[in-house]
Protein backbone atom coordinates (compact mmCIF):
# COMPACT_ATOMS: atom_id res chain seq x y z
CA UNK A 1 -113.50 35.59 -24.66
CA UNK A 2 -112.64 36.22 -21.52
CA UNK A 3 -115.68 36.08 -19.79
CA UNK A 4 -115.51 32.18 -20.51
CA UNK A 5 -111.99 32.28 -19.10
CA UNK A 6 -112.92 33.83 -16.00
CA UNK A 7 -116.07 31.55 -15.97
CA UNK A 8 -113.66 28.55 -16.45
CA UNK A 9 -111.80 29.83 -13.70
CA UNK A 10 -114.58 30.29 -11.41
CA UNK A 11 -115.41 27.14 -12.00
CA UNK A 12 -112.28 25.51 -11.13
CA UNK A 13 -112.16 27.84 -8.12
CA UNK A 14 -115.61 25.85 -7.04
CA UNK A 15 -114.25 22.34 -7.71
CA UNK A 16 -110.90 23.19 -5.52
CA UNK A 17 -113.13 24.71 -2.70
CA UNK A 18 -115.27 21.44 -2.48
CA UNK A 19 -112.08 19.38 -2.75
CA UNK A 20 -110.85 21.52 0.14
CA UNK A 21 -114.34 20.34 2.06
CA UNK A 22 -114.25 16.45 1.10
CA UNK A 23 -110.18 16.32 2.70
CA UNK A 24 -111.46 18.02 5.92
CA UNK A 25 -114.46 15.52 6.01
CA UNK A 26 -112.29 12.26 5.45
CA UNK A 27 -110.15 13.43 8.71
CA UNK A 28 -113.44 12.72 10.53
CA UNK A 29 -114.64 10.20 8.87
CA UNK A 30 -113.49 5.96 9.02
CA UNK A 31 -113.70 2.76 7.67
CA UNK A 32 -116.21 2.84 4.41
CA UNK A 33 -117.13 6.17 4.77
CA UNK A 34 -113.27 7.01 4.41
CA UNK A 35 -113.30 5.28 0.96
CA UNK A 36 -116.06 6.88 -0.31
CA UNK A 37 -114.91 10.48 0.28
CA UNK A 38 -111.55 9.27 -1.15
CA UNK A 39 -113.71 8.26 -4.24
CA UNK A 40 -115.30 11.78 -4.06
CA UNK A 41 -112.31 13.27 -3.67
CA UNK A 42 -110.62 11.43 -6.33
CA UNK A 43 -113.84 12.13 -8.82
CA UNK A 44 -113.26 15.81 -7.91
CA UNK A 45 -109.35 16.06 -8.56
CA UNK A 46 -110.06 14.52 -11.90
CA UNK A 47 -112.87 17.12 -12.60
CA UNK A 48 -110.82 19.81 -11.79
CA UNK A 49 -107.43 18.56 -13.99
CA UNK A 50 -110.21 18.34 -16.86
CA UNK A 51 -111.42 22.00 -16.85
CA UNK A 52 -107.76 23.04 -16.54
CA UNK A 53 -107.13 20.76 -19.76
CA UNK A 54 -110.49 22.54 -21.33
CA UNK A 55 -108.96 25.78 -20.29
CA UNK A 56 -105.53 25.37 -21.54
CA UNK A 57 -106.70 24.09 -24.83
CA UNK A 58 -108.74 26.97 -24.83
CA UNK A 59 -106.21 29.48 -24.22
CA UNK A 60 -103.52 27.92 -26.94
CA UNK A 61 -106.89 28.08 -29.08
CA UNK A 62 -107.25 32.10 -28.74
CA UNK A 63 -103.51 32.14 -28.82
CA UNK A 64 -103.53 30.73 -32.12
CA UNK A 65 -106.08 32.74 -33.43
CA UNK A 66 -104.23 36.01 -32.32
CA UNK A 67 -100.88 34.90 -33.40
CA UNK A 68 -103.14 34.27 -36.99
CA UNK A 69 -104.80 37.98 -36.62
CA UNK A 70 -100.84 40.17 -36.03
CA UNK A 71 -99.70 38.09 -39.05
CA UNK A 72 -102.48 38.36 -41.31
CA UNK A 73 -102.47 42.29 -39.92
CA UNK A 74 -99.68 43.85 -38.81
CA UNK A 75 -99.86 47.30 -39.46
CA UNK A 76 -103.45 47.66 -38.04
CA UNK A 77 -101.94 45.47 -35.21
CA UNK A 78 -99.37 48.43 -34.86
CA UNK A 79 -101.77 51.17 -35.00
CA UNK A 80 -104.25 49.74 -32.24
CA UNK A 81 -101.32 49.14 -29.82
CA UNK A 82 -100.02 52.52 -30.29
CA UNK A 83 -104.02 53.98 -30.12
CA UNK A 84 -103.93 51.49 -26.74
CA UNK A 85 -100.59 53.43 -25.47
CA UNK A 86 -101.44 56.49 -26.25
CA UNK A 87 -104.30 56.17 -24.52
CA UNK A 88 -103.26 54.99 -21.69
CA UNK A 89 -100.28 57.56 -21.59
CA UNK A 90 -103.17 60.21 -21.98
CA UNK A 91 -104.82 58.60 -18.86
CA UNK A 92 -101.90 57.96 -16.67
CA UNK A 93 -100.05 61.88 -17.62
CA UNK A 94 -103.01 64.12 -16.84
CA UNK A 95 -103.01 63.09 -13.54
CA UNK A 96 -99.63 63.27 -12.52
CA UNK A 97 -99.48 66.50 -14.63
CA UNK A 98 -102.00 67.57 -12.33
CA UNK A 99 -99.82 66.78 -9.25
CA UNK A 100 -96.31 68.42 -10.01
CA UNK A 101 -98.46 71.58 -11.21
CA UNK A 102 -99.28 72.36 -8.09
């Protein structure tokens, strides 16, 4: 799950940095040349707000699904975020245990 986010996100990270490429290229560039990296440019703004509509349609997707998963489960939904917690105050509290012991 959220490997594909962070692959979506990569992705758009990509698009942006060639976007960032064609705008320094049409400052040095005039005449025709200027309208086709506006084109570019333009095809590449459009690409990017599409994988941020894939994304967020994604995301609401798994948000959906989880909202689904506490309702249809809400005491095992308890008991993992508490395991999660304790956990993590097991984690965190050993080593600052460690540190006023001294």
């Amino acid at each position: 799950m959220f490997e594909r986010d962070e692959s979506v996100l990569g992705e758009v990270q990509e698009l942006i940095e060639q976007l960032h490429g064609l705008l320094a290229q049409l400052t040095s560039k005039a005449g025709e040349e200027l309208e086709q990296g506006e084109e570019q440019a333009r095809r590449t703004v459009e690409s990017v707000v599409e994988r941020l509509r894939d994304l967020r349609r994604e995301l609401a997707r798994v948000a959906k699904k989880t909202e689904h998963i506490v309702h249809d489960h809400p005491w095992q939904t308890l008991a993992v975020a508490m395991a999660i917690a304790f956990a993590a105050g097991l984690a965190l509290g050993t080593p600052i245990g460690r540190r006023t012991a001294r």
